[in-house]
N, C-alpha and C. Protein backbone atom coordinates (compact mmCIF):
# COMPACT_ATOMS: atom_id res chain seq x y z
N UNK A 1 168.69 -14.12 -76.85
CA UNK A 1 169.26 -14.90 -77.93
C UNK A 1 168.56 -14.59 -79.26
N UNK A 2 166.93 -14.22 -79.43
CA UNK A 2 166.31 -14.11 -80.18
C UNK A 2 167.01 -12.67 -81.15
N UNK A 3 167.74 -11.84 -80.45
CA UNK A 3 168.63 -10.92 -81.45
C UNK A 3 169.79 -10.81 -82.00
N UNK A 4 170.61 -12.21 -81.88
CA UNK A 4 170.97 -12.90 -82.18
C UNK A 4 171.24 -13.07 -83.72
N UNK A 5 170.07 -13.91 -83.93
CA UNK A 5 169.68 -14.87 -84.78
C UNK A 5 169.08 -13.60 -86.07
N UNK A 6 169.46 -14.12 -87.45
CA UNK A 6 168.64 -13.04 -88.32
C UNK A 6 167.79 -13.38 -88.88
N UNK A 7 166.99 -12.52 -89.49
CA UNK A 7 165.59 -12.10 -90.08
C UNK A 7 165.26 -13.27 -90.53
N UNK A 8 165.46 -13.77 -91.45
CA UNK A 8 165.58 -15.04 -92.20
C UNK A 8 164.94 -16.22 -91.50
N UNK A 9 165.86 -16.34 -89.87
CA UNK A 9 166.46 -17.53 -89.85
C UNK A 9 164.97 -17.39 -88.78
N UNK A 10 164.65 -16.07 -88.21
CA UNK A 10 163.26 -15.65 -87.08
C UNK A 10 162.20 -16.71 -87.91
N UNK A 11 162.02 -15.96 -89.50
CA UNK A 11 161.05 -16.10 -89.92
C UNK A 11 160.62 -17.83 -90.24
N UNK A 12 162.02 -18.25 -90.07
CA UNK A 12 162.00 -20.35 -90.77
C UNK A 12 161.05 -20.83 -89.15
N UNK A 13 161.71 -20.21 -87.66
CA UNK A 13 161.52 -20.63 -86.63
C UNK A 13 159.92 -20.17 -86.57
N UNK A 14 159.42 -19.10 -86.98
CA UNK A 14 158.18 -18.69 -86.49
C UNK A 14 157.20 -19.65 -87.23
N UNK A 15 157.56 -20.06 -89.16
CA UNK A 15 156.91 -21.02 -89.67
C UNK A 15 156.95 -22.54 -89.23
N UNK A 16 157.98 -22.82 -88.31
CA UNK A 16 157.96 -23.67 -87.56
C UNK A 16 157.06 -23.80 -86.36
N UNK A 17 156.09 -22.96 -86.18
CA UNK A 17 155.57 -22.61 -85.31
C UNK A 17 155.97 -22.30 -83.51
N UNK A 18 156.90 -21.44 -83.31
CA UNK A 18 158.05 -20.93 -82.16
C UNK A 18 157.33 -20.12 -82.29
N UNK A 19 156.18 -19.30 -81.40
CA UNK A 19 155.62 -18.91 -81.28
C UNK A 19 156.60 -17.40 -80.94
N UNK A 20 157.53 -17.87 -79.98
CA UNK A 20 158.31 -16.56 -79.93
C UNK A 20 158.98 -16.07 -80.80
N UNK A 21 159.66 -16.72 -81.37
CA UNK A 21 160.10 -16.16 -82.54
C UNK A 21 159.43 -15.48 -83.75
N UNK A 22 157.97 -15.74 -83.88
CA UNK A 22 157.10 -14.86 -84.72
C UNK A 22 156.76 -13.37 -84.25
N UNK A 23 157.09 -13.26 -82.86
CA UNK A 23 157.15 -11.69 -82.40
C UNK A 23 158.33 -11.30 -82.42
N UNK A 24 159.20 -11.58 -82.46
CA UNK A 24 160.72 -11.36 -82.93
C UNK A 24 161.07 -11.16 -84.27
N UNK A 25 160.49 -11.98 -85.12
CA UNK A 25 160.74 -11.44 -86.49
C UNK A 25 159.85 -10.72 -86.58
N UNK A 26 158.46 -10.83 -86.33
CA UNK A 26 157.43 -9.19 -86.84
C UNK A 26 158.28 -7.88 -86.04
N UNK A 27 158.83 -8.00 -85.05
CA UNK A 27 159.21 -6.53 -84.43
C UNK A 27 160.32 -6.14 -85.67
N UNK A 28 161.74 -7.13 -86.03
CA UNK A 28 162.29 -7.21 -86.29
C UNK A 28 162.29 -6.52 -88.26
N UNK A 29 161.21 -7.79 -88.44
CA UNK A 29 160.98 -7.33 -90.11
C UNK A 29 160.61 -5.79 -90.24
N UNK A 30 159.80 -5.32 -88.98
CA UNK A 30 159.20 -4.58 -89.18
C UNK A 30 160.26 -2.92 -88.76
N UNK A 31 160.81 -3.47 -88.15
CA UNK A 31 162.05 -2.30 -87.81
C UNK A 31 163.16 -2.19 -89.13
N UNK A 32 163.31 -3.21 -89.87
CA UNK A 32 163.90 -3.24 -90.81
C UNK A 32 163.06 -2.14 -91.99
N UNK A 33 162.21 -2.80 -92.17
CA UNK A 33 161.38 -2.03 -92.98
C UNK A 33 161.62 -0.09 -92.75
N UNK A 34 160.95 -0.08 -92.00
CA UNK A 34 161.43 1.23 -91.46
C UNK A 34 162.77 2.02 -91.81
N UNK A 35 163.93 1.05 -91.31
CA UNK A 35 164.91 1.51 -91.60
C UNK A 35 165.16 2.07 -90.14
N UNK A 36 164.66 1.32 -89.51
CA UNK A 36 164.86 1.31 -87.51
C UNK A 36 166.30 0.75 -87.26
N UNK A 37 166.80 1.11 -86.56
CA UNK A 37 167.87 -0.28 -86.00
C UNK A 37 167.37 -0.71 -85.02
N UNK A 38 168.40 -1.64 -84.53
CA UNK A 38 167.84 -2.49 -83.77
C UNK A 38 167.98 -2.39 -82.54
N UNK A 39 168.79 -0.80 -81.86
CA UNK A 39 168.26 -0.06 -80.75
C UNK A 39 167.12 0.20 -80.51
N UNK A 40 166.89 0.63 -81.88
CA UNK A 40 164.88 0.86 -81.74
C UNK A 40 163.77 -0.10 -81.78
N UNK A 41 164.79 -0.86 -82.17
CA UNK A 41 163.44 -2.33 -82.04
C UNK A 41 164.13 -2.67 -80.38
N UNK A 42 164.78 -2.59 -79.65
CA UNK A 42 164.77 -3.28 -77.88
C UNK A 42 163.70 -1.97 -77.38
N UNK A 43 164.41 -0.29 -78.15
CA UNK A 43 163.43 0.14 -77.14
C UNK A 43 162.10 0.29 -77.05
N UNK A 44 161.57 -0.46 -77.95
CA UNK A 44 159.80 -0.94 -78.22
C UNK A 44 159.28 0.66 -78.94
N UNK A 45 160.29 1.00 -79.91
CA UNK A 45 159.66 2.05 -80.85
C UNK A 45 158.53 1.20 -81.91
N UNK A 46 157.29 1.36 -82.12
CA UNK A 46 156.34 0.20 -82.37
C UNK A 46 156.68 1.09 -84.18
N UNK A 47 156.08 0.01 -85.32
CA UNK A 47 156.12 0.41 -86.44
C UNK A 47 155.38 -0.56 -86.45
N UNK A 48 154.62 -0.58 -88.02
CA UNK A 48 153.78 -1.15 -89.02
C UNK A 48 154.62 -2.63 -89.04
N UNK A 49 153.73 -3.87 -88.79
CA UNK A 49 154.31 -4.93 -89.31
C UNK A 49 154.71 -4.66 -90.88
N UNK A 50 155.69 -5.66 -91.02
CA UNK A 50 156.11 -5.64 -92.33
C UNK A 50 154.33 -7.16 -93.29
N UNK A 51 154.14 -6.25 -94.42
CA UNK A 51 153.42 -7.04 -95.41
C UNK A 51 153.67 -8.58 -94.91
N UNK A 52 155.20 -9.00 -95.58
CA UNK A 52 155.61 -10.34 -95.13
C UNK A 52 155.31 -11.34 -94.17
N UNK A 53 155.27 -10.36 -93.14
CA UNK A 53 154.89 -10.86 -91.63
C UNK A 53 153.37 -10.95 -91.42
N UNK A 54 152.43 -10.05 -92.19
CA UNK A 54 151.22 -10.38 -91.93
C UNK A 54 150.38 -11.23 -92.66
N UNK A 55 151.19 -11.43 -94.10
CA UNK A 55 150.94 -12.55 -94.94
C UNK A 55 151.43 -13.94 -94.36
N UNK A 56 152.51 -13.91 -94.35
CA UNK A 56 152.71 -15.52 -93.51
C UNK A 56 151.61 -15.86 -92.19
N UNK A 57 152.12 -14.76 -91.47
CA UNK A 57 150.65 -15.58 -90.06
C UNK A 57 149.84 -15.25 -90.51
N UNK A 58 148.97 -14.61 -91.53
CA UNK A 58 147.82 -15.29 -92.23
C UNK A 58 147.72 -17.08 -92.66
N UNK A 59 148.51 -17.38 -93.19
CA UNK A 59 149.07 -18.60 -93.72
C UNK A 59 148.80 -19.45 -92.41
N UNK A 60 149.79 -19.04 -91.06
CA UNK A 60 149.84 -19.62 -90.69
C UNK A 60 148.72 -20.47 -89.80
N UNK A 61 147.70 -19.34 -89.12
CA UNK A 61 146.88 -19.20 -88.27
C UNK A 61 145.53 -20.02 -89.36
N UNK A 62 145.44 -19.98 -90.95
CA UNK A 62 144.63 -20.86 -91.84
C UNK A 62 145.17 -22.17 -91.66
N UNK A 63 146.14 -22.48 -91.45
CA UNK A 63 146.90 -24.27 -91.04
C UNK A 63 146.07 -24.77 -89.72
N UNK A 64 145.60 -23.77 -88.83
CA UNK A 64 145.06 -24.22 -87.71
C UNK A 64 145.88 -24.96 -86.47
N UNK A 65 147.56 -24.64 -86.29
CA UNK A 65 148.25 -24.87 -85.60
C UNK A 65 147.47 -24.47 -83.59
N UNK A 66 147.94 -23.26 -83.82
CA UNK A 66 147.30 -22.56 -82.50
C UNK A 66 145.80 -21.38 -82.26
N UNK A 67 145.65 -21.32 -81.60
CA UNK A 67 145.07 -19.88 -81.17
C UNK A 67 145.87 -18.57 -81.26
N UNK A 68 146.93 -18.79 -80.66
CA UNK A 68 147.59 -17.90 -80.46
C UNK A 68 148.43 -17.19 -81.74
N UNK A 69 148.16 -18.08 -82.79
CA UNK A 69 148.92 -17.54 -84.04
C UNK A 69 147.87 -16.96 -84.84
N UNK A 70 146.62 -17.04 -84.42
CA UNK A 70 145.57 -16.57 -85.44
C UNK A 70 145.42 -15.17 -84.61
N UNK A 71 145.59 -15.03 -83.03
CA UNK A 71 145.43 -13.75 -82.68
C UNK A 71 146.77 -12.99 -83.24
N UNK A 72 147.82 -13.47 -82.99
CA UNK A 72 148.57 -12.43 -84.05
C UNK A 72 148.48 -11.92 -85.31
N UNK A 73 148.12 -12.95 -86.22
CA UNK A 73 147.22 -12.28 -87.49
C UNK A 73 146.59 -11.35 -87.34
N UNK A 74 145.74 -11.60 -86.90
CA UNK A 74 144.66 -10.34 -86.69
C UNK A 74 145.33 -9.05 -86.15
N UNK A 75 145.95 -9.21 -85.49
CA UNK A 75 146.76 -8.02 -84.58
C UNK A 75 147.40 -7.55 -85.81
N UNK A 76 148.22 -8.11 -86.46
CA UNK A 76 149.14 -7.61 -87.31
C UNK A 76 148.39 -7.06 -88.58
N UNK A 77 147.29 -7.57 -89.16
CA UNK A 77 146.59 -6.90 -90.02
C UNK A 77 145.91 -5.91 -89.68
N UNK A 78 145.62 -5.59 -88.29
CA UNK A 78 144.64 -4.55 -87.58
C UNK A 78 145.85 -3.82 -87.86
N UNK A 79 147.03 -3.77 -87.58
CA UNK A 79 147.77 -2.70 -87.14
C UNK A 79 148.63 -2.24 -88.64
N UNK A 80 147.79 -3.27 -89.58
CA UNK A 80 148.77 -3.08 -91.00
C UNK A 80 147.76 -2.00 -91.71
N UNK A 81 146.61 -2.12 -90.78
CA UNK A 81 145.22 -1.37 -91.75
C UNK A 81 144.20 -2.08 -92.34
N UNK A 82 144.45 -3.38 -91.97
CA UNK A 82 143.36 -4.55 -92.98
C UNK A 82 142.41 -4.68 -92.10
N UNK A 83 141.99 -4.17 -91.85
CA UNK A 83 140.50 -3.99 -90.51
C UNK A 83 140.00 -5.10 -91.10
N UNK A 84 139.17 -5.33 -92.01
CA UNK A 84 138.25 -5.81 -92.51
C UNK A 84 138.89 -7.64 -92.53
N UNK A 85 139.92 -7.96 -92.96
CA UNK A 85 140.52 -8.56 -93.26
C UNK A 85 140.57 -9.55 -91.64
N UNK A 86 141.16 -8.59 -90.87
CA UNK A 86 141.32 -8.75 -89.09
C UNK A 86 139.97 -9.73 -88.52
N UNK A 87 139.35 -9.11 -89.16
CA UNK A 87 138.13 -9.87 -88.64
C UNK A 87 137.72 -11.48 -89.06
N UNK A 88 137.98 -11.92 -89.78
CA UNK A 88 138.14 -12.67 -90.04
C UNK A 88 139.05 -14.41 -89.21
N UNK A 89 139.54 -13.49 -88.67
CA UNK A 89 140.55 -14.47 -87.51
C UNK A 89 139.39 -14.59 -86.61
């Protein structure tokens, strides 16, 4: 269902904290970005989170909701290049 639903609407659910839906829009934003479709985002062709996506779960994972949203931060800035930044989570 999560492919479905668009970019937008991933990103309202993930700030809602839907934990699934924040890996759905990072695959998603991030296949966009690219200029992937969205064959290539099912067949787990991996790309650079999109900026967007690693700025918000920054945001989000500083609210102190979960654990699990601060390890995606980090993941997503590790994999954006923000090493330094990553650490921090």
């Amino acid at each position: 269902m999560m492919y479905e639903i668009d970019t937008a609407h991933l990103k309202q659910l993930c700030e809602d904290y839907i934990d699934s839906a924040c890996s759905s829009w990072e695959t998603r934003a991030s296949a966009e970005k690219q200029g992937q479709s969205l064959f290539a985002v099912v067949t787990g062709i991996p790309a650079a989170p999109a900026q967007e996506y690693t700025d918000t779960m920054a945001v989000l994972c500083r609210r102190g909701v979960s654990a699990k949203l601060c390890t995606e931060a980090a993941k997503a800035q590790w994999r954006s290049g923000q090493y330094s930044q990553a650490t921090l989570f």
